[in-house]
Structures are given as structure tokens and as C-alpha cells.
Protein backbone atom coordinates (compact mmCIF):
# COMPACT_ATOMS: atom_id res chain seq x y z
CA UNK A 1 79.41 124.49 58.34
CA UNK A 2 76.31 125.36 59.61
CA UNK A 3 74.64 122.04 60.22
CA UNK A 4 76.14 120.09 62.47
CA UNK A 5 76.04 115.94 62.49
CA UNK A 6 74.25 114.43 65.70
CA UNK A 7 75.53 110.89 66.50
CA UNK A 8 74.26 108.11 68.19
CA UNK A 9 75.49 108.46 71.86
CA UNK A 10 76.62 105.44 72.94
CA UNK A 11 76.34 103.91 76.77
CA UNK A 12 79.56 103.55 78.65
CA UNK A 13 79.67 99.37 79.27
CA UNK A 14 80.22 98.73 82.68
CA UNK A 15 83.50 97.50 84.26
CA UNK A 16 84.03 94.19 84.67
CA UNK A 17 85.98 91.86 87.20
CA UNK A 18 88.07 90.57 84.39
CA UNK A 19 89.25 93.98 83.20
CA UNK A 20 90.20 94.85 86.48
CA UNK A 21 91.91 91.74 86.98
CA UNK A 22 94.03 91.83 83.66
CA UNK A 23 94.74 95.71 84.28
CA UNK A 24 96.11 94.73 88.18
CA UNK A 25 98.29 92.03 87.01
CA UNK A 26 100.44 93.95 84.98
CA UNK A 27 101.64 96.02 87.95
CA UNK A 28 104.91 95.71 89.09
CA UNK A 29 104.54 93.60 92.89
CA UNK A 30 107.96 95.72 93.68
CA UNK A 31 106.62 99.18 92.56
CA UNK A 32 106.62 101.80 95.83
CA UNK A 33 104.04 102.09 98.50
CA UNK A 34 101.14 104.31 96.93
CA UNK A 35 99.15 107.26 98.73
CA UNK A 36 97.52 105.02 100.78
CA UNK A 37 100.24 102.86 102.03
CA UNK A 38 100.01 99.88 99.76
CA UNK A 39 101.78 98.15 97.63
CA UNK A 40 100.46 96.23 94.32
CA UNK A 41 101.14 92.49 95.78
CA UNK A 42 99.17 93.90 98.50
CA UNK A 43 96.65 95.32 96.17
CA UNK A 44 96.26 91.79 94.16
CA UNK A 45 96.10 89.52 97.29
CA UNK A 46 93.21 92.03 98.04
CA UNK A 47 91.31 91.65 95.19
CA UNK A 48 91.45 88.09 95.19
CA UNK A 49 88.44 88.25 97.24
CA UNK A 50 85.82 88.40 94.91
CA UNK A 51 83.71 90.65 97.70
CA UNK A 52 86.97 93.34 97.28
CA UNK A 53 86.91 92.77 93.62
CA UNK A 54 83.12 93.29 93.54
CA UNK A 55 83.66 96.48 95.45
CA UNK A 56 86.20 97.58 93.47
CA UNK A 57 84.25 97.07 90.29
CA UNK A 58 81.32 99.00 91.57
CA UNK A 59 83.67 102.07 92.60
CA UNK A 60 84.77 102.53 89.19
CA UNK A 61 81.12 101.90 87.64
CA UNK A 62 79.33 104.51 89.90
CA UNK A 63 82.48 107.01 89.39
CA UNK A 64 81.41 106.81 85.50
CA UNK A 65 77.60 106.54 85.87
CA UNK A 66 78.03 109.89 87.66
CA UNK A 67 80.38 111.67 85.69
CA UNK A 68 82.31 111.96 89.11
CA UNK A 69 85.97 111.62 90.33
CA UNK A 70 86.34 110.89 93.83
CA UNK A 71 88.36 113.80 95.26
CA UNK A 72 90.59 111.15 97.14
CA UNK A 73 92.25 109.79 93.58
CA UNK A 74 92.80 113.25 92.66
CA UNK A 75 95.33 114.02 95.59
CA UNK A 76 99.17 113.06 95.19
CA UNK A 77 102.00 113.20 97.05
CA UNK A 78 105.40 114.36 95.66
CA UNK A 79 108.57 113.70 97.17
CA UNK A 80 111.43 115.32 95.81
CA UNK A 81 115.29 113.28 95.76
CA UNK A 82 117.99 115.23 95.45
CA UNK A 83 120.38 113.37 92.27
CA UNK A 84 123.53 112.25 93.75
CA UNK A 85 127.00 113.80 92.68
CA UNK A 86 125.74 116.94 92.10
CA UNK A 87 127.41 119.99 94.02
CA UNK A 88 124.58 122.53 93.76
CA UNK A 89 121.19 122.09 94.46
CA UNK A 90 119.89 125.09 93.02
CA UNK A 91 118.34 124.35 89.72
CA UNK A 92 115.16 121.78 89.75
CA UNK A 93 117.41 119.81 87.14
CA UNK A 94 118.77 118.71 90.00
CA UNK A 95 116.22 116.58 91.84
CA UNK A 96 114.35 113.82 90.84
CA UNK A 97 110.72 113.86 91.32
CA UNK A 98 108.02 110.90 92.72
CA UNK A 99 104.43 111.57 92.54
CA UNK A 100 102.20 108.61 95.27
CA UNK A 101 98.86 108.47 93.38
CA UNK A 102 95.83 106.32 94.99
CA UNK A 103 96.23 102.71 93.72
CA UNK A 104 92.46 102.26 93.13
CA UNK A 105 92.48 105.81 91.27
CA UNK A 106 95.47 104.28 89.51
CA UNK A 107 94.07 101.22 88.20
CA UNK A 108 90.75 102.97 87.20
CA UNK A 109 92.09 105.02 84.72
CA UNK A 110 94.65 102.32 83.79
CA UNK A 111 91.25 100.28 82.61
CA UNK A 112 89.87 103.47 81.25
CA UNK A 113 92.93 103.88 79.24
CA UNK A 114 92.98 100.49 77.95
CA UNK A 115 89.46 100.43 76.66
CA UNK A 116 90.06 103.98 74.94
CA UNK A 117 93.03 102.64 72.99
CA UNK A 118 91.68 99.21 71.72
């Protein structure tokens, strides 16, 4: 119990275009408008500027080479809809919650996720 196993620490592989251009296109084009006002067919026609894309790609890369979250994908937005037919509105059973999440934040960790699972 005592001796503990040290493991080879491996380097983090940067981000490439491709996986943020696979992890974009499976975003619904008629999702809602995100914290900062976009929408995903917005988001793609963006990034089909390899400049964007390039930007994009370093974002994510730095954001991992520094062990740093920008503090602008952390914020949200909730907006609360009340469910219809309901008489009383005084339990939070009845409302239905939306959280607006940066789209660049979004698609970050959707990469992130997708190299942690395969």
C-alpha cells in the first residue's frame, strides 16, 4: 500500500482541424441561438474558412497547454419556460429549464469528450 506505481505521463496530442470538423458537423443546424448569438449553421459556414478553423484549433490547444478554461465558456445563461396546462406555478416541476452555453466552449469539450471515450 505503501509504494505507489509512477506511470509514464503521457503528452496531450494537439487538436486537429479534422476533429473539430467531425465534432461540428454533428450539431443540429436548427439547435437555438447559443450565448453568443449564434447558431451552428452559422458556426459551420464560419469554420469553413480555414483561417477561423485555424483559430479555432489554436483556442482549444493553448486552453489545454495551459491547463486553463477561458472564463467566457464557463458562463451560461438559463431561461426558465413555464410548462403549459399547468394551473400553479409554484413547484420548479413546473418549468422547463434552457441553459445558452458558448458554442466554441461547446464544441471543445464535445472533442475532449470524444477523444476520452474512444
Amino acid at each position: 500500500m505503501n509504494e505507489i506505481l509512477f506511470k509514464l505521463v503521457l503528452e496531450w496530442a494537439p487538436f486537429s482541424t479534422e476533429e473539430l470538423k467531425s465534432a461540428i458537423a454533428k450539431y443540429n443546424n436548427s439547435s437555438t441561438f447559443g450565448l453568443n448569438r449564434m447558431l451552428w449553421k452559422n458556426f459551420k459556414l464560419i469554420v469553413k474558412d480555414d483561417m477561423y478553423l485555424n483559430i479555432f484549433v489554436n483556442i482549444a490547444n493553448i486552453c489545454i497547454n495551459l491547463d486553463y478554461w477561458l472564463s467566457h465558456f464557463k458562463m451560461s445563461l438559463s431561461i426558465i419556460i413555464p410548462k403549459p396546462n399547468k394551473t400553479f406555478y409554484d413547484s420548479p416541476k413546473m418549468f422547463s429549464l434552457i441553459i445558452l452555453l458558448n458554442k466554441l466552449g461547446k464544441l471543445i469539450k464535445k472533442v475532449i469528450r470524444e477523444r476520452l471515450q474512444f
